[in-house]
C-alpha atoms as a PDB file:
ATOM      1  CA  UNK A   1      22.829 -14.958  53.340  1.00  0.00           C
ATOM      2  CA  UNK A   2      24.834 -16.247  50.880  1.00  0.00           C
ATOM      3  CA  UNK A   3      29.079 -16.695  51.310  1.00  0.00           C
ATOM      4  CA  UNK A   4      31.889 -17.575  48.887  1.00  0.00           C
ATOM      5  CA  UNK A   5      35.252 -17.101  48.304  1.00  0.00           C
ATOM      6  CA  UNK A   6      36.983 -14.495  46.054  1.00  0.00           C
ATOM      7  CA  UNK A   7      38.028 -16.899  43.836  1.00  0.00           C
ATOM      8  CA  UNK A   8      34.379 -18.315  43.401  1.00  0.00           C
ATOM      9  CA  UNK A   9      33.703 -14.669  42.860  1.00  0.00           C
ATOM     10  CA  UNK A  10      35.988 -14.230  39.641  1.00  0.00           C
ATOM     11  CA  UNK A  11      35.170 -17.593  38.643  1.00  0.00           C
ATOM     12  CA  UNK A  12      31.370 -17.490  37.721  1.00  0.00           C
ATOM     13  CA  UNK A  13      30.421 -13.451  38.585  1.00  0.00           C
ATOM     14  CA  UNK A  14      26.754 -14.695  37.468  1.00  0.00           C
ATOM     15  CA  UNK A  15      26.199 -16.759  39.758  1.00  0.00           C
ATOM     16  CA  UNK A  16      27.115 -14.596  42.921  1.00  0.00           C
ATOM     17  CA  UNK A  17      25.076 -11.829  40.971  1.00  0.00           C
ATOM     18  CA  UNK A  18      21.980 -14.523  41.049  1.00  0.00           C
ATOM     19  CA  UNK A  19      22.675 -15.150  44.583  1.00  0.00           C
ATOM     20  CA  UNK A  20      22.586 -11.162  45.786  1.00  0.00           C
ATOM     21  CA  UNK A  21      19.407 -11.151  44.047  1.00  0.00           C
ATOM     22  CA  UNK A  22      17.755 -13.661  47.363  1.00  0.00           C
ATOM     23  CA  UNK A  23      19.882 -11.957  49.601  1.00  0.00           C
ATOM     24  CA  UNK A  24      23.484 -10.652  50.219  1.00  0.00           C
ATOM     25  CA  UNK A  25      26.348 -12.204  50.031  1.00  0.00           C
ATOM     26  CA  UNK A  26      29.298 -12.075  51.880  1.00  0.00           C
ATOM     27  CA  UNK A  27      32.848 -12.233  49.559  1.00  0.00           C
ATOM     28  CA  UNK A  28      35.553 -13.790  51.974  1.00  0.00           C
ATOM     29  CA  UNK A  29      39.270 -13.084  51.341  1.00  0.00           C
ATOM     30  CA  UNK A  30      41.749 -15.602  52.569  1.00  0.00           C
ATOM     31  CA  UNK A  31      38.744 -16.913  55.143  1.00  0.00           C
ATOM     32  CA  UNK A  32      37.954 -13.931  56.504  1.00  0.00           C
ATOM     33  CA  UNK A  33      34.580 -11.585  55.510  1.00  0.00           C
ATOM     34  CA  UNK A  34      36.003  -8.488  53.405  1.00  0.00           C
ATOM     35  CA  UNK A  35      33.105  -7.381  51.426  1.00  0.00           C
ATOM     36  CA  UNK A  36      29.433  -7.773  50.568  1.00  0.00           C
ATOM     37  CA  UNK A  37      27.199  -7.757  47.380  1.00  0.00           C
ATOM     38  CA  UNK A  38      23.979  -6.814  47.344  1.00  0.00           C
ATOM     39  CA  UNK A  39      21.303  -5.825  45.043  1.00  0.00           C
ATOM     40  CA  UNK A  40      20.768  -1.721  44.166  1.00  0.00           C
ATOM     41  CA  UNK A  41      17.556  -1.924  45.558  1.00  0.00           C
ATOM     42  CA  UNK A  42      18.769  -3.511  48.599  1.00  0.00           C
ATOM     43  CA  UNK A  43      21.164  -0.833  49.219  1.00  0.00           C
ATOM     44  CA  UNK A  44      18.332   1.850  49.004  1.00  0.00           C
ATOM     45  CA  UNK A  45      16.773   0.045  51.450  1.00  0.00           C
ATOM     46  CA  UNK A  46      19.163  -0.178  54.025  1.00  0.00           C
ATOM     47  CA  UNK A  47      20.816   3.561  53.734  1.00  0.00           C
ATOM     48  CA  UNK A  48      17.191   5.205  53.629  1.00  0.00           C
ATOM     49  CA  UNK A  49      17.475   6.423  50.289  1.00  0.00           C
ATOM     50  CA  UNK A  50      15.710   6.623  46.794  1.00  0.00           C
ATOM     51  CA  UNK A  51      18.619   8.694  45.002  1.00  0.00           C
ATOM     52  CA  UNK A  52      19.038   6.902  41.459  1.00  0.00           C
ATOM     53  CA  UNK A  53      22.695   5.948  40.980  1.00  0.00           C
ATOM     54  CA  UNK A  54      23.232   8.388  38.765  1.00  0.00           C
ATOM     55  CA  UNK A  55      22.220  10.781  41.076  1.00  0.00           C
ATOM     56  CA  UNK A  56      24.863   9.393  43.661  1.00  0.00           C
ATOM     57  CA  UNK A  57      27.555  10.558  41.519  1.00  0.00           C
ATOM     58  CA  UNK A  58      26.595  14.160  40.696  1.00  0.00           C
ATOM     59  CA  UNK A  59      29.004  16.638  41.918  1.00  0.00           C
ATOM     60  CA  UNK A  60      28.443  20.296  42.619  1.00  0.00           C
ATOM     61  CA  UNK A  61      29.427  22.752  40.349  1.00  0.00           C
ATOM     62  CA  UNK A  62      30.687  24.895  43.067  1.00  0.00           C
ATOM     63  CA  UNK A  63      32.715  23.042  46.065  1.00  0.00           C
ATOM     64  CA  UNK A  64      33.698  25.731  48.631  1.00  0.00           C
ATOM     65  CA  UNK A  65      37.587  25.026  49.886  1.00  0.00           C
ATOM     66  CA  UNK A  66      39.098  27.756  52.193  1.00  0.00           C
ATOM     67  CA  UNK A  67      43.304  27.118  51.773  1.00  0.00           C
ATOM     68  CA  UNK A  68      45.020  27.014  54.700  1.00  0.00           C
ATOM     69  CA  UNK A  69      48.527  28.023  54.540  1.00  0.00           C
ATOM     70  CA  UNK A  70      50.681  25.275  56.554  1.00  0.00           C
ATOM     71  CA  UNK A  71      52.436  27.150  59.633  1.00  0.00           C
ATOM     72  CA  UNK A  72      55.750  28.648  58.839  1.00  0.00           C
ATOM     73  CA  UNK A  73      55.253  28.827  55.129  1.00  0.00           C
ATOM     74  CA  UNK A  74      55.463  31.808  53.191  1.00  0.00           C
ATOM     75  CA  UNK A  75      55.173  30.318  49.794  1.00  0.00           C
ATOM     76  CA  UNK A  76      52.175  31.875  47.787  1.00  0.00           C
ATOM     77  CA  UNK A  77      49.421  29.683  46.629  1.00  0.00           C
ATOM     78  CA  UNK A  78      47.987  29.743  42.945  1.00  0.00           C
ATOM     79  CA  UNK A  79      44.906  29.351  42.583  1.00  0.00           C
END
């Protein structure tokens, strides 16, 4: 596992990219871990699942919602 800074990050993007390719790699913000990279693939891997990523992203057509009306108001809602 790979670590650099977030300013090694936004200096050479390719290179980190290269590195999540062996393995992930953690971004550090002022010292500290805040986020990791990791290849597509690797993702799948770890979640379980084989959804393309452009299946990640598809949203229903229909989303139920029941509105609840906040206590004590009487103001109608349009929907």
């Amino acid at each position: 596992m790979s670590i650099v800074t977030s300013r090694e990050l936004n200096h050479d993007v390719s290179a980190v990219k290269r590195a999540a390719a062996r393995g992930p790699v953690v971004i550090t913000d002022h010292g500290r871990p805040s986020h990791v990279l990791l290849t597509f693939a690797d993702y799948e891997r770890l979640t379980g699942t084989d959804t393309s990523l452009g299946e990640a992203f598809v949203v229903p057509d229909e989303i139920e919602l029941e509105p609840v009306r906040p206590e004590g108001s009487t103001r109608e809602i349009d929907w």
